[in-house]
Protein backbone atom coordinates (compact mmCIF):
# COMPACT_ATOMS: atom_id res chain seq x y z
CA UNK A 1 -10.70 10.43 -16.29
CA UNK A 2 -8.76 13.07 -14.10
CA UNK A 3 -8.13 16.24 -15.26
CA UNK A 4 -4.92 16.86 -16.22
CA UNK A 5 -2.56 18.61 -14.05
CA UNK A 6 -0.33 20.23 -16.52
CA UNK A 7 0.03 21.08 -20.39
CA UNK A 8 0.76 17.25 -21.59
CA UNK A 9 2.17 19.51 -24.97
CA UNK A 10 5.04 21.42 -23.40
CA UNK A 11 8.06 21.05 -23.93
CA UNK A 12 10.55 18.25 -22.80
CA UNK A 13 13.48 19.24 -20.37
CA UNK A 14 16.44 17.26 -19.94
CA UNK A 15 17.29 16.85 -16.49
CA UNK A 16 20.04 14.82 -13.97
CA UNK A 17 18.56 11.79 -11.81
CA UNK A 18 20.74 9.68 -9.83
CA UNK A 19 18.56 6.45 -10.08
CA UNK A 20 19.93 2.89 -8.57
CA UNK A 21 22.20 1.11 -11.70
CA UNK A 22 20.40 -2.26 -11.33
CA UNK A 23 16.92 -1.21 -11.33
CA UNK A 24 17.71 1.25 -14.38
CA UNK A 25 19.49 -2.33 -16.54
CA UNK A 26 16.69 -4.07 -15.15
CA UNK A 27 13.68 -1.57 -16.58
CA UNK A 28 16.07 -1.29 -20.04
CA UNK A 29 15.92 -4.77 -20.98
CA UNK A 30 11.78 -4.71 -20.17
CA UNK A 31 11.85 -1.87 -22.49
CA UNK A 32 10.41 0.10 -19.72
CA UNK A 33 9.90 3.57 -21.62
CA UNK A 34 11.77 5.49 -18.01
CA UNK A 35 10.48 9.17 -19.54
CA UNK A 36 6.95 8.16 -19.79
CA UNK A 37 7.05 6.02 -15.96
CA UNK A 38 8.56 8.73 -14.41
CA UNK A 39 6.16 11.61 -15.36
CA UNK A 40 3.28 8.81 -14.22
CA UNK A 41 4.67 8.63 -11.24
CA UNK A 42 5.21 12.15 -10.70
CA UNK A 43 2.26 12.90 -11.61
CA UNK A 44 0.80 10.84 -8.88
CA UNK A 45 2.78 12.01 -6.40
CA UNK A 46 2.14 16.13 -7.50
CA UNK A 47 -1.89 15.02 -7.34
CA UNK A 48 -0.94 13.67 -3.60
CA UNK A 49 0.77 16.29 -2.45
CA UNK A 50 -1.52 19.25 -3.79
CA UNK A 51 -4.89 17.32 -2.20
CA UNK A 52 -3.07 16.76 1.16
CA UNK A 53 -2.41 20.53 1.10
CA UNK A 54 -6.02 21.38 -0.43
CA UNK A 55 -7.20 19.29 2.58
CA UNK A 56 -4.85 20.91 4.69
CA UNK A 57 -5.79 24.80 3.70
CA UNK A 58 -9.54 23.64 4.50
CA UNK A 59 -9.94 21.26 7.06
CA UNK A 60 -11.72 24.38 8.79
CA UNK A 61 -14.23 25.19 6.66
CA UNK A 62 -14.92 21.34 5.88
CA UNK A 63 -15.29 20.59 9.81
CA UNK A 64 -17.76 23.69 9.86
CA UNK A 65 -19.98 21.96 6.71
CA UNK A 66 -19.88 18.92 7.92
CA UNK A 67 -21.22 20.17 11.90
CA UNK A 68 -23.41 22.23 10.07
CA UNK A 69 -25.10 19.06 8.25
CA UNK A 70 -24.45 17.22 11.69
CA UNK A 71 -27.06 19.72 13.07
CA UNK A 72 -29.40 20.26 10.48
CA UNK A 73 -29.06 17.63 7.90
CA UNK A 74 -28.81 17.98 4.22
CA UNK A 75 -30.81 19.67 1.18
CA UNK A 76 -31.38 15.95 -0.35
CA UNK A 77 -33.03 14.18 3.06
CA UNK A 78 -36.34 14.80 1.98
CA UNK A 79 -35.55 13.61 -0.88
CA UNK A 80 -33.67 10.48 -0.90
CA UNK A 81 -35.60 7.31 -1.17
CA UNK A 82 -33.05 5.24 1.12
């Protein structure tokens, strides 16, 4: 299970979406709870967004580990048994 992102207790806030008419009719009569989709889906999207950045802010230092393990291999070689 992922860690959660942000305090699933807080507290609701309303907010405006301008959302396409058909698809909203269409999601109503599959009783489609829209609150609970669209914080899934954000959710997602926030996750996305703050790895590509995370991957982003150290694509330096994770070039540098992974030359330095090109070079000299890893703790576990010795180890392994495949």
């Amino acid at each position: 299970m992922l860690q959660p992102i942000f305090n699933e207790n807080a507290a609701k806030k309303a907010i405006n979406l301008s959302i396409n008419s058909e698809l909203i009719s269409k999601a109503k009569e599959l009783d489609i709870n829209l609150s609970a989709t669209f914080e899934r889906v954000l959710e997602n999207e926030v996750r996305k967004a703050e790895r590509s950045d995370w991957l982003k802010n150290n694509k330096k230092a994770i070039h540098a580990l992974n030359e330095l393990a090109d070079r000299n291999g890893l703790f576990s070689d010795a180890h392994r048994c495949f």
